[in-house]
C-alpha atoms as a PDB file:
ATOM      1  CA  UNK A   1      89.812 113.889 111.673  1.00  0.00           C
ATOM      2  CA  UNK A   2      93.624 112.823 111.054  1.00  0.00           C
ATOM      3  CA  UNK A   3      95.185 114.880 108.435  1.00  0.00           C
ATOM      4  CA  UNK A   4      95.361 113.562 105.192  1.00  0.00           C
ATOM      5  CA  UNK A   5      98.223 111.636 104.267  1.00  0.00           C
ATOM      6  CA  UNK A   6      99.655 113.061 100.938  1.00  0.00           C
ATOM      7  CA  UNK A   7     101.586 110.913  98.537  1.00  0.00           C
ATOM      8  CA  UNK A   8     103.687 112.312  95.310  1.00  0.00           C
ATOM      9  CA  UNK A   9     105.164 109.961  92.955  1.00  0.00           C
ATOM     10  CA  UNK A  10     105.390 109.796  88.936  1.00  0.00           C
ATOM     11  CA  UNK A  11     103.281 107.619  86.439  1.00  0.00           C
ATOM     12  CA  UNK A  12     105.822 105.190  85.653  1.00  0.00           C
ATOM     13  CA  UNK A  13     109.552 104.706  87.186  1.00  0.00           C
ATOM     14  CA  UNK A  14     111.502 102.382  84.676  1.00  0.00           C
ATOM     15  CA  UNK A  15     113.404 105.011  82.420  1.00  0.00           C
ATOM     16  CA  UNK A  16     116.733 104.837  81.492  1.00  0.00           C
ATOM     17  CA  UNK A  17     116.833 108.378  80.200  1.00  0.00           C
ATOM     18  CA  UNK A  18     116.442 108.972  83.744  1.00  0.00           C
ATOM     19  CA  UNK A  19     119.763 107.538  84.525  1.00  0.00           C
ATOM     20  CA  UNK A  20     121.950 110.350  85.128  1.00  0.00           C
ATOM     21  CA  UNK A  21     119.333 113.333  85.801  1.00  0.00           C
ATOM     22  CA  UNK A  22     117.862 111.624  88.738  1.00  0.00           C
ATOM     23  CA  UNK A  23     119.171 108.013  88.855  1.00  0.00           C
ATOM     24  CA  UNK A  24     123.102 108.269  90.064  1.00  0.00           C
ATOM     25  CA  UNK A  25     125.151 107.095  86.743  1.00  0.00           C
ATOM     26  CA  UNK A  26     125.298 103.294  86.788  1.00  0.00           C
ATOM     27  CA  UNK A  27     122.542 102.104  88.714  1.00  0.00           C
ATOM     28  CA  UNK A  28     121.478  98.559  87.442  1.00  0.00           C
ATOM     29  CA  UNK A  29     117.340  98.699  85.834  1.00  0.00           C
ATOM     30  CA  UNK A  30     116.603  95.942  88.185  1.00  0.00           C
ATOM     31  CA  UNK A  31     117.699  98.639  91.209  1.00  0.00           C
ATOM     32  CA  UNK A  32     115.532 101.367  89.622  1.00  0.00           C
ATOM     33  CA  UNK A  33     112.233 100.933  91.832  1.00  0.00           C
ATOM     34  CA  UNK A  34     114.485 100.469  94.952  1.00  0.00           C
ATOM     35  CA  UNK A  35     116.056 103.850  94.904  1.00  0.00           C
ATOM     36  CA  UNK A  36     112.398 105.386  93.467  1.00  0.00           C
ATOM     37  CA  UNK A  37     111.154 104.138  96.801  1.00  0.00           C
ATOM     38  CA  UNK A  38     113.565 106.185  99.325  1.00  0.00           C
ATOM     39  CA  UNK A  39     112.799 109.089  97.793  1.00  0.00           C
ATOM     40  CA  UNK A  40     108.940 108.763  97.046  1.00  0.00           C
ATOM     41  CA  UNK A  41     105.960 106.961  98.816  1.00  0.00           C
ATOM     42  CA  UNK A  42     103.364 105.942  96.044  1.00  0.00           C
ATOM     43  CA  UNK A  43     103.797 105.072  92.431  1.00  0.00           C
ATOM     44  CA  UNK A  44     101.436 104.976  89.496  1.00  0.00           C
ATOM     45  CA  UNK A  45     102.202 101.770  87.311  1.00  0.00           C
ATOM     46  CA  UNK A  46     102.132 103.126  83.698  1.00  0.00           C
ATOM     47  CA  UNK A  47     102.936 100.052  82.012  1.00  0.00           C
ATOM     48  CA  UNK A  48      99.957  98.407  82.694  1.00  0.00           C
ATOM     49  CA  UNK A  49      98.030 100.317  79.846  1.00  0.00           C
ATOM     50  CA  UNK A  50     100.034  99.091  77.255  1.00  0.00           C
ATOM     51  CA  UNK A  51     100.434  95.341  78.402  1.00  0.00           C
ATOM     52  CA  UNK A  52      98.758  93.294  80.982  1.00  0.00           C
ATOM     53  CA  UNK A  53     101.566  92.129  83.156  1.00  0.00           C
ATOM     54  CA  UNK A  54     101.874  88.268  84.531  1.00  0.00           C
ATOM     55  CA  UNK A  55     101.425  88.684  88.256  1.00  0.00           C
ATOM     56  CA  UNK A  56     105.093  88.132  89.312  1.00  0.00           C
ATOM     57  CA  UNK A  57     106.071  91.198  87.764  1.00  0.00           C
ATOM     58  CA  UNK A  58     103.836  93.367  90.533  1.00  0.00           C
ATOM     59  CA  UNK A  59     104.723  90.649  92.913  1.00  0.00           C
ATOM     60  CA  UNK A  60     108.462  91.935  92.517  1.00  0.00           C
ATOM     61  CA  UNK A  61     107.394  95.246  92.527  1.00  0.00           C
ATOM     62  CA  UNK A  62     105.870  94.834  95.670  1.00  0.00           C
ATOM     63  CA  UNK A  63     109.285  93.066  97.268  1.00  0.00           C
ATOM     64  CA  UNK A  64     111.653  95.814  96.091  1.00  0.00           C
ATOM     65  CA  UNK A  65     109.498  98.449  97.970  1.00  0.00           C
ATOM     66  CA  UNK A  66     108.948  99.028 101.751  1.00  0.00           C
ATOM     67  CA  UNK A  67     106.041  98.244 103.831  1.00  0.00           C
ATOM     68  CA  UNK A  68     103.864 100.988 103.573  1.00  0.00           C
ATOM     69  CA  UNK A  69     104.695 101.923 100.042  1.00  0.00           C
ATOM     70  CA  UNK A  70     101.252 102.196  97.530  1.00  0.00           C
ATOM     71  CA  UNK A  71     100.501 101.636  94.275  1.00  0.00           C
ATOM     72  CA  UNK A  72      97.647 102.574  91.386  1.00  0.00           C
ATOM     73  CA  UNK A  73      97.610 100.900  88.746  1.00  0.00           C
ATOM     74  CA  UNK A  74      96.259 102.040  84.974  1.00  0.00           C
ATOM     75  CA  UNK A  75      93.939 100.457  83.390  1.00  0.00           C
ATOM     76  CA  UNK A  76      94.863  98.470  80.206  1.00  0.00           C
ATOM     77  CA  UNK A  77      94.116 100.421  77.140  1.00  0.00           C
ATOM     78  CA  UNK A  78      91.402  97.766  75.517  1.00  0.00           C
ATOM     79  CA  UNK A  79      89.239  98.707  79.040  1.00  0.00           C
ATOM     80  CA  UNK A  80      89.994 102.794  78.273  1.00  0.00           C
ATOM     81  CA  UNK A  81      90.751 103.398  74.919  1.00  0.00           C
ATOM     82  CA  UNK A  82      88.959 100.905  72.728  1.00  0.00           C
ATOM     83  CA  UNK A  83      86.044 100.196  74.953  1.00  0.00           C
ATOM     84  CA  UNK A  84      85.736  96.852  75.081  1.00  0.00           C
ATOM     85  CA  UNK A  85      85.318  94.687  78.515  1.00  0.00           C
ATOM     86  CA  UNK A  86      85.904  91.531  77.499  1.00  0.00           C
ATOM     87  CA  UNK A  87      85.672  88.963  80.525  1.00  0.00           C
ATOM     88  CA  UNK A  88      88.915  87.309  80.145  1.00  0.00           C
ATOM     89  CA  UNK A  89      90.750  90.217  79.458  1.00  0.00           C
ATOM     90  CA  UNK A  90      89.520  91.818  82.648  1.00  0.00           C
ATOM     91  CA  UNK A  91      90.036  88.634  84.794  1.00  0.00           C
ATOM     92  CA  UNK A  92      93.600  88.490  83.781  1.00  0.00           C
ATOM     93  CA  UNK A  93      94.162  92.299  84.523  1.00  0.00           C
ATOM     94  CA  UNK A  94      92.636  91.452  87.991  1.00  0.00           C
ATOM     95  CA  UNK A  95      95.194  88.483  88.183  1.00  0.00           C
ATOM     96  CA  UNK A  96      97.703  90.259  87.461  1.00  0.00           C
ATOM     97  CA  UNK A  97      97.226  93.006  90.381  1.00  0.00           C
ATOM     98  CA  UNK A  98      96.918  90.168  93.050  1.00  0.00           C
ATOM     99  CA  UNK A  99     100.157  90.295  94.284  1.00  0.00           C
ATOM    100  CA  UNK A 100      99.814  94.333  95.305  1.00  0.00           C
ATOM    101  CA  UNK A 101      96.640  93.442  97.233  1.00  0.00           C
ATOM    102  CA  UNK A 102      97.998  90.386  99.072  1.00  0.00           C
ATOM    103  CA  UNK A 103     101.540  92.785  99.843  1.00  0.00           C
ATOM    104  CA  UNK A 104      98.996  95.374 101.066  1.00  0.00           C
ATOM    105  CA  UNK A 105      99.682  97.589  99.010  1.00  0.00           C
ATOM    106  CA  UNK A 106      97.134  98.023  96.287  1.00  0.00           C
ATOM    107  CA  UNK A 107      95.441 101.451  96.280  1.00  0.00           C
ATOM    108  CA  UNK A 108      92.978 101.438  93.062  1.00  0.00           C
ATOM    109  CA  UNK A 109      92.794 101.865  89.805  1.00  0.00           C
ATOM    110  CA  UNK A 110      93.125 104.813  87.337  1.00  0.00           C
ATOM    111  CA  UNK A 111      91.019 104.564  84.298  1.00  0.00           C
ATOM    112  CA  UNK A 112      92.427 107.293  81.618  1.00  0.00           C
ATOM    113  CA  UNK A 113      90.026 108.418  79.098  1.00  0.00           C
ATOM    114  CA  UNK A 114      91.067 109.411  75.609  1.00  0.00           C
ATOM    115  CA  UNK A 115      89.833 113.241  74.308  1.00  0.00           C
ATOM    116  CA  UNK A 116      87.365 111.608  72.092  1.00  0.00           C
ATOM    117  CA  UNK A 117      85.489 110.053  74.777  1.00  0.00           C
ATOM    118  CA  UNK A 118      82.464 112.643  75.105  1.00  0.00           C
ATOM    119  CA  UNK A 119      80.118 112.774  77.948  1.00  0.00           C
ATOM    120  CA  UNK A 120      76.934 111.187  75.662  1.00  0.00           C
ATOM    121  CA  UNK A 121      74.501 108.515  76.787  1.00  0.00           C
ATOM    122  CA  UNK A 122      76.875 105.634  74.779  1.00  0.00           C
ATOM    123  CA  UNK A 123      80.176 106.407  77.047  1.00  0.00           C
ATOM    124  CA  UNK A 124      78.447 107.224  80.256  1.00  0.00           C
ATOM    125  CA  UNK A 125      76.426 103.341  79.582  1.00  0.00           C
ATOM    126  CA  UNK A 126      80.246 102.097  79.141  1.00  0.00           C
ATOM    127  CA  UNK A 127      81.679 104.023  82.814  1.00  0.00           C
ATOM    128  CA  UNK A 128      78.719 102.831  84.507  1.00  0.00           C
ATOM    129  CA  UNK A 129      79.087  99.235  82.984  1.00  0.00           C
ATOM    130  CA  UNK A 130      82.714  99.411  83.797  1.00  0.00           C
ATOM    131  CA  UNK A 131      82.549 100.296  87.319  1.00  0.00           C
ATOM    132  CA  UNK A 132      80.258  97.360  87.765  1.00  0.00           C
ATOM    133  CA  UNK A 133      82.678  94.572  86.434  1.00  0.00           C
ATOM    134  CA  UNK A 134      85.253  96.433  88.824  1.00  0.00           C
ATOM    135  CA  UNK A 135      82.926  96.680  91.516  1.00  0.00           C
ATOM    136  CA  UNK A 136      85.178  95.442  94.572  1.00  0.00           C
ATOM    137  CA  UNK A 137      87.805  98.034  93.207  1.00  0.00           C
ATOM    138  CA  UNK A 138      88.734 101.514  94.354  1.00  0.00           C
ATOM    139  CA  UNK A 139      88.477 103.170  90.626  1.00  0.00           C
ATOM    140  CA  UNK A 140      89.939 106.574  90.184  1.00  0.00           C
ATOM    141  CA  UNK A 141      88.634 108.313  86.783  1.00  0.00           C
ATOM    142  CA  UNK A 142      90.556 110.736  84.244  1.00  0.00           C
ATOM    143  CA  UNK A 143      88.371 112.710  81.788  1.00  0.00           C
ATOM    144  CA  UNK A 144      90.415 114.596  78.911  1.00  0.00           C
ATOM    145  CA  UNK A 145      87.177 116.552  77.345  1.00  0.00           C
ATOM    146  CA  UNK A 146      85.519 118.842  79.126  1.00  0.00           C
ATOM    147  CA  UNK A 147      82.166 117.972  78.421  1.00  0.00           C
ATOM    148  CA  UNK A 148      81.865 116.003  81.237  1.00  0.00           C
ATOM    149  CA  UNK A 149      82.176 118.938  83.321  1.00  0.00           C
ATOM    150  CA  UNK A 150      78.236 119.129  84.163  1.00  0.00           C
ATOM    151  CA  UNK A 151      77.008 120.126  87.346  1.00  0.00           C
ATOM    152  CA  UNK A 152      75.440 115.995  87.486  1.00  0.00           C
ATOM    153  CA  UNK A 153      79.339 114.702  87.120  1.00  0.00           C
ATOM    154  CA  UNK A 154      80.157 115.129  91.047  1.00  0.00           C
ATOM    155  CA  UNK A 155      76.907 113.459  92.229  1.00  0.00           C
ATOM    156  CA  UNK A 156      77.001 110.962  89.626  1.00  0.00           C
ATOM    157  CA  UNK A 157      80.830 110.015  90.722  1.00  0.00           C
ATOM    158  CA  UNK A 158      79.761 109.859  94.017  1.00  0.00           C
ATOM    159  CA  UNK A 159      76.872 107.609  93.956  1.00  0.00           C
ATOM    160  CA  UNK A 160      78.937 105.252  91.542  1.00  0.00           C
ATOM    161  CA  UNK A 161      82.086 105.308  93.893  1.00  0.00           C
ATOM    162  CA  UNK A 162      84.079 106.561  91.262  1.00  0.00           C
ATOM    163  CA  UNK A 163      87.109 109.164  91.884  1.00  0.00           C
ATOM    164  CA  UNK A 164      87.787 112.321  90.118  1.00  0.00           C
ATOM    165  CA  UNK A 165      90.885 112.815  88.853  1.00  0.00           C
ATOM    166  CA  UNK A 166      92.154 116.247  88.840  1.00  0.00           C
ATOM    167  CA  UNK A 167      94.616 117.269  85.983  1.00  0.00           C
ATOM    168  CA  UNK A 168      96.935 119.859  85.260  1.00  0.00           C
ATOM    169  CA  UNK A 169      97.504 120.175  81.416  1.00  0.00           C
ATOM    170  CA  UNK A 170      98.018 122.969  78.535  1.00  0.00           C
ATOM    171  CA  UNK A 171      94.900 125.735  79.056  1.00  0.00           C
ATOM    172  CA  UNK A 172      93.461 124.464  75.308  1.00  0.00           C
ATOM    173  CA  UNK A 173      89.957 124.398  74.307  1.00  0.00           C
ATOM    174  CA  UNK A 174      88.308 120.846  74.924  1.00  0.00           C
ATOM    175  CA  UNK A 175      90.512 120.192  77.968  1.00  0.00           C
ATOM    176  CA  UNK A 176      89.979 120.276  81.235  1.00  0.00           C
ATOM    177  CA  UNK A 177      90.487 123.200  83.344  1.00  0.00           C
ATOM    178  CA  UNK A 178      92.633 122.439  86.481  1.00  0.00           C
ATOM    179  CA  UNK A 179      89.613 121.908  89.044  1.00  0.00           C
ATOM    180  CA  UNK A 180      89.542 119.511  92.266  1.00  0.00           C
ATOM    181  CA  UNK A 181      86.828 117.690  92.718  1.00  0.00           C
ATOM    182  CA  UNK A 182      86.161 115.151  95.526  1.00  0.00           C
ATOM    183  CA  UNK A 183      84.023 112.154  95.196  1.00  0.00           C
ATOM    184  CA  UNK A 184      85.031 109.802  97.376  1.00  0.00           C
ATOM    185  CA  UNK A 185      87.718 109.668 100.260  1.00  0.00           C
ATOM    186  CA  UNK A 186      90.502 110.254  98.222  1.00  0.00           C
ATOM    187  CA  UNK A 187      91.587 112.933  95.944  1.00  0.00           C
ATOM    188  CA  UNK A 188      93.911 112.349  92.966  1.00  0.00           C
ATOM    189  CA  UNK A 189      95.833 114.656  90.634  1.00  0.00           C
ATOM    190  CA  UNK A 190      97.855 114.318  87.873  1.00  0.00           C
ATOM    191  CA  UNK A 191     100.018 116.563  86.204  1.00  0.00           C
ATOM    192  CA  UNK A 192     100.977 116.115  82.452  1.00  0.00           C
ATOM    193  CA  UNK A 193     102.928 119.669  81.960  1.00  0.00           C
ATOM    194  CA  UNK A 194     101.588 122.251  79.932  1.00  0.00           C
ATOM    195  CA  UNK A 195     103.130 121.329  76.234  1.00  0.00           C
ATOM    196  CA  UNK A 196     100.585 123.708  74.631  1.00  0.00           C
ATOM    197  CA  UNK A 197     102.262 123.492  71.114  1.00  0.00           C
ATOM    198  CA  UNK A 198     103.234 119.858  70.924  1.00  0.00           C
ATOM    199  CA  UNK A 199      99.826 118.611  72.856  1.00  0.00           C
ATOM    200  CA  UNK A 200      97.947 117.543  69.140  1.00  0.00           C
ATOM    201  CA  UNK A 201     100.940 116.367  67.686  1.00  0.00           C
ATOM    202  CA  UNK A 202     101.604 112.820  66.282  1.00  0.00           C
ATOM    203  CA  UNK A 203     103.343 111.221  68.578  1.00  0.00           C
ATOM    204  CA  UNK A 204     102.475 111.478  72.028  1.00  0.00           C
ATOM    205  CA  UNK A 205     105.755 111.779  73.242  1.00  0.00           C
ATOM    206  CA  UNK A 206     106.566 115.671  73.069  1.00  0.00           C
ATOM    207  CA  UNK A 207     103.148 116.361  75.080  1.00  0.00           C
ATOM    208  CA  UNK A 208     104.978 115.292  78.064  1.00  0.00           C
ATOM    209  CA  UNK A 209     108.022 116.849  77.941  1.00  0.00           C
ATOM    210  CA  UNK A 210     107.341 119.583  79.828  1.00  0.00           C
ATOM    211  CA  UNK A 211     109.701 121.303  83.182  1.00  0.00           C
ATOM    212  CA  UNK A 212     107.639 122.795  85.742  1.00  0.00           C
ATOM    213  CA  UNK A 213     108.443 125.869  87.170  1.00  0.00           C
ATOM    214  CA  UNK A 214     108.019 126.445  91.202  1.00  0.00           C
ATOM    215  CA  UNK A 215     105.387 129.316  90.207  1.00  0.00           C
ATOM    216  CA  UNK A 216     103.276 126.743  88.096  1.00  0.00           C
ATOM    217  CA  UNK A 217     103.094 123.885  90.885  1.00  0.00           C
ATOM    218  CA  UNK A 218     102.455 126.872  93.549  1.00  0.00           C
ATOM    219  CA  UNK A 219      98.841 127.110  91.732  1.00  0.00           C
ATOM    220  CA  UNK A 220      98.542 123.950  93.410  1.00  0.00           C
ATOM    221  CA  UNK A 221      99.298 124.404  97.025  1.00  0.00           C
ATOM    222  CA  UNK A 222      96.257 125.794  97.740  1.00  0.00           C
ATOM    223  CA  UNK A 223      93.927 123.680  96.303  1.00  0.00           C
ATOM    224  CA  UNK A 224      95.817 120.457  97.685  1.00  0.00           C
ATOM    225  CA  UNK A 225      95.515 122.339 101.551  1.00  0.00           C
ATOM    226  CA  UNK A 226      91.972 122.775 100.653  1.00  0.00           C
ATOM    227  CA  UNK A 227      91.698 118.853  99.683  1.00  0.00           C
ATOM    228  CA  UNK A 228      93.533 118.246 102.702  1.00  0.00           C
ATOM    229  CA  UNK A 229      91.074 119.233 104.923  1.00  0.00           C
ATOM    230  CA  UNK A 230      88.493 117.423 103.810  1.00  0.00           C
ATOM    231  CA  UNK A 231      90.295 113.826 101.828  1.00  0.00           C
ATOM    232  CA  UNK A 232      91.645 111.126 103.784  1.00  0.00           C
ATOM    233  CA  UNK A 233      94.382 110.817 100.983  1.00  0.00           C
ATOM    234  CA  UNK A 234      95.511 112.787  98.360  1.00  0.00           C
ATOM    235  CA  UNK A 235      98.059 111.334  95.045  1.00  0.00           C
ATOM    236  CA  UNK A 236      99.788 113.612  93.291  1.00  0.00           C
ATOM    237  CA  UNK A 237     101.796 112.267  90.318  1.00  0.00           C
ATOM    238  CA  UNK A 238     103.851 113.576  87.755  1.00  0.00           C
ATOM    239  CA  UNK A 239     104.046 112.157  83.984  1.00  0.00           C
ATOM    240  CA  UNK A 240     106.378 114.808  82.467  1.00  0.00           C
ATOM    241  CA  UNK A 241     108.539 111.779  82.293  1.00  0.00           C
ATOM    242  CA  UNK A 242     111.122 112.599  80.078  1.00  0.00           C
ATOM    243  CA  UNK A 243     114.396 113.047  81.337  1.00  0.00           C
ATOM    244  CA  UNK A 244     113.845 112.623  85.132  1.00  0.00           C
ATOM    245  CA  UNK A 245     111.824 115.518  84.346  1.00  0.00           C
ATOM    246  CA  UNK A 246     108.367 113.532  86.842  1.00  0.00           C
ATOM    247  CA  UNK A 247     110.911 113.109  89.457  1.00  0.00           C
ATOM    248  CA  UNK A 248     112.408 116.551  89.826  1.00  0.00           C
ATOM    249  CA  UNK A 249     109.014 117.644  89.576  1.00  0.00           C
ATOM    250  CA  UNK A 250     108.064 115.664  92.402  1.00  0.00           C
ATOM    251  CA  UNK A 251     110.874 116.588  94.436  1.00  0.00           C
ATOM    252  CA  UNK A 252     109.460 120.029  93.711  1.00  0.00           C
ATOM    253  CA  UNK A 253     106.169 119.776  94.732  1.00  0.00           C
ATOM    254  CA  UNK A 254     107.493 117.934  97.863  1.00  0.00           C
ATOM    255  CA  UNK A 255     109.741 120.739  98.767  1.00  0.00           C
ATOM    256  CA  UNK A 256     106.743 123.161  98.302  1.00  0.00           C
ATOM    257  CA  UNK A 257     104.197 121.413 100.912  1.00  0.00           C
ATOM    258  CA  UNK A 258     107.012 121.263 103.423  1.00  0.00           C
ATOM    259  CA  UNK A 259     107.251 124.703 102.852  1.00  0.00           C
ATOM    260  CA  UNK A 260     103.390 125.689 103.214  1.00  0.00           C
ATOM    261  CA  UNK A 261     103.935 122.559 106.138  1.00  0.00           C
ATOM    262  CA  UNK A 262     101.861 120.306 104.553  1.00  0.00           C
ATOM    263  CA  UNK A 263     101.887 116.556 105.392  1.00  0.00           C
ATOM    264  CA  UNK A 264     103.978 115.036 102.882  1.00  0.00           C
END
């Protein structure tokens, strides 16, 4: 078996508060992705949960990064958040990933659960129903309350084709522990920092504002060698974004497998 190929990144890119601590001073917005792309091999489109993008958006995207560059993109919120599959809305989403797939470089789709969707009959009808309008898609899944953490979730991932994704967020009761779980041939992790005082606030934007330290992302290495023996890729991105704050982690964590001579 070839080793796994391991690919860091950040949920999102296009930040100009990132200008400065990891963008040199005056790059252009339009030459953001560009330099992103010498420095890191996979992305994970963000923007796509607020707005479904016209395709020539991710069809630039896909020009301004080399050949084997991948991408994941999120799921719009209306498919995640308010629960609703409605056929055009999905068909334009689909649309608007086209130009990734015919570039060749289209790895999935990330489906982010809020807290308040519980494991109960209702929500897992709605997962099962959504992984069956996205059948011909590789679908990676985030959970944010831990009651989905049954010993029938890995099976049930597995038989639906769905991927677990791993998280590393503040130890609080309700979320989920930092586990690995692998359900189909790749693994996925993301890592949201551990804002434990800001994570229930108002505005969502303090929960990510988070620096990691080398001991924190160290908790990792093991269980990332450990999905490296068995995944035939593993994603690893960071959405502390503020600041450059995703990117320096990521330069981190890269620094770290080298290190412990991980493939990255």
């Amino acid at each position: 078996m070839e080793p796994a190929r391991i690919l860091i990144g950040t949920s999102g890119y296009f930040f100009r508060d990132w200008v400065g601590p990891f963008y040199p001073s005056g790059t252009r917005t339009e030459d953001f992705l560009g330099y992103y792309a010498r420095h890191f091999g996979a992305l994970e489109v963000n923007s796509t949960h607020y707005g479904i993008p016209k395709p020539g958006m991710l069809a630039r995207m896909a020009e301004r990064t080399p050949p084997d560059f991948r991408f994941v993109v999120k799921l719009h919120q209306s498919m995640t958040h308010e629960q609703t599959l409605d056929r055009a809305t999905t068909q334009s989403f689909l649309e608007a990933i086209e130009p990734l797939k015919r570039a060749g470089k289209y790895d999935g789709l990330l489906a982010q659960f809020p807290w308040a969707f519980h494991r109960t009959p209702e929500h897992r009808r709605f997962l099962a129903t959504l992984r069956s309008e996205l059948a011909d898609e590789p679908l990676f899944v985030e959970f944010r309350h831990d009651s989905w953490l049954t010993p029938e979730l890995e099976p049930s991932l597995r038989d639906h084709r769905i991927g677990f994704c791993s998280v590393d967020e503040p130890h609080l009761t309700g979320l989920l522990p930092p586990i690995t779980m692998l359900t189909t041939d790749d693994a996925y992790v993301r890592f949201h920092g551990r804002n434990a005082h800001t994570w229930w606030g108002r505005g969502a934007g303090d929960r990510y504002d988070y620096e990691y330290k080398p001991t924190e992302l160290e908790e990792w290495v093991g269980k990332i060698r450990d999905l490296a023996e068995r995944a035939r890729r593993i994603y690893l991105f960071f959405n502390n974004c503020h600041a450059g704050q995703a990117a320096r982690s990521a330069k981190l964590m890269q620094e770290l497998l080298r290190q412990h001579r991980l493939p990255v």
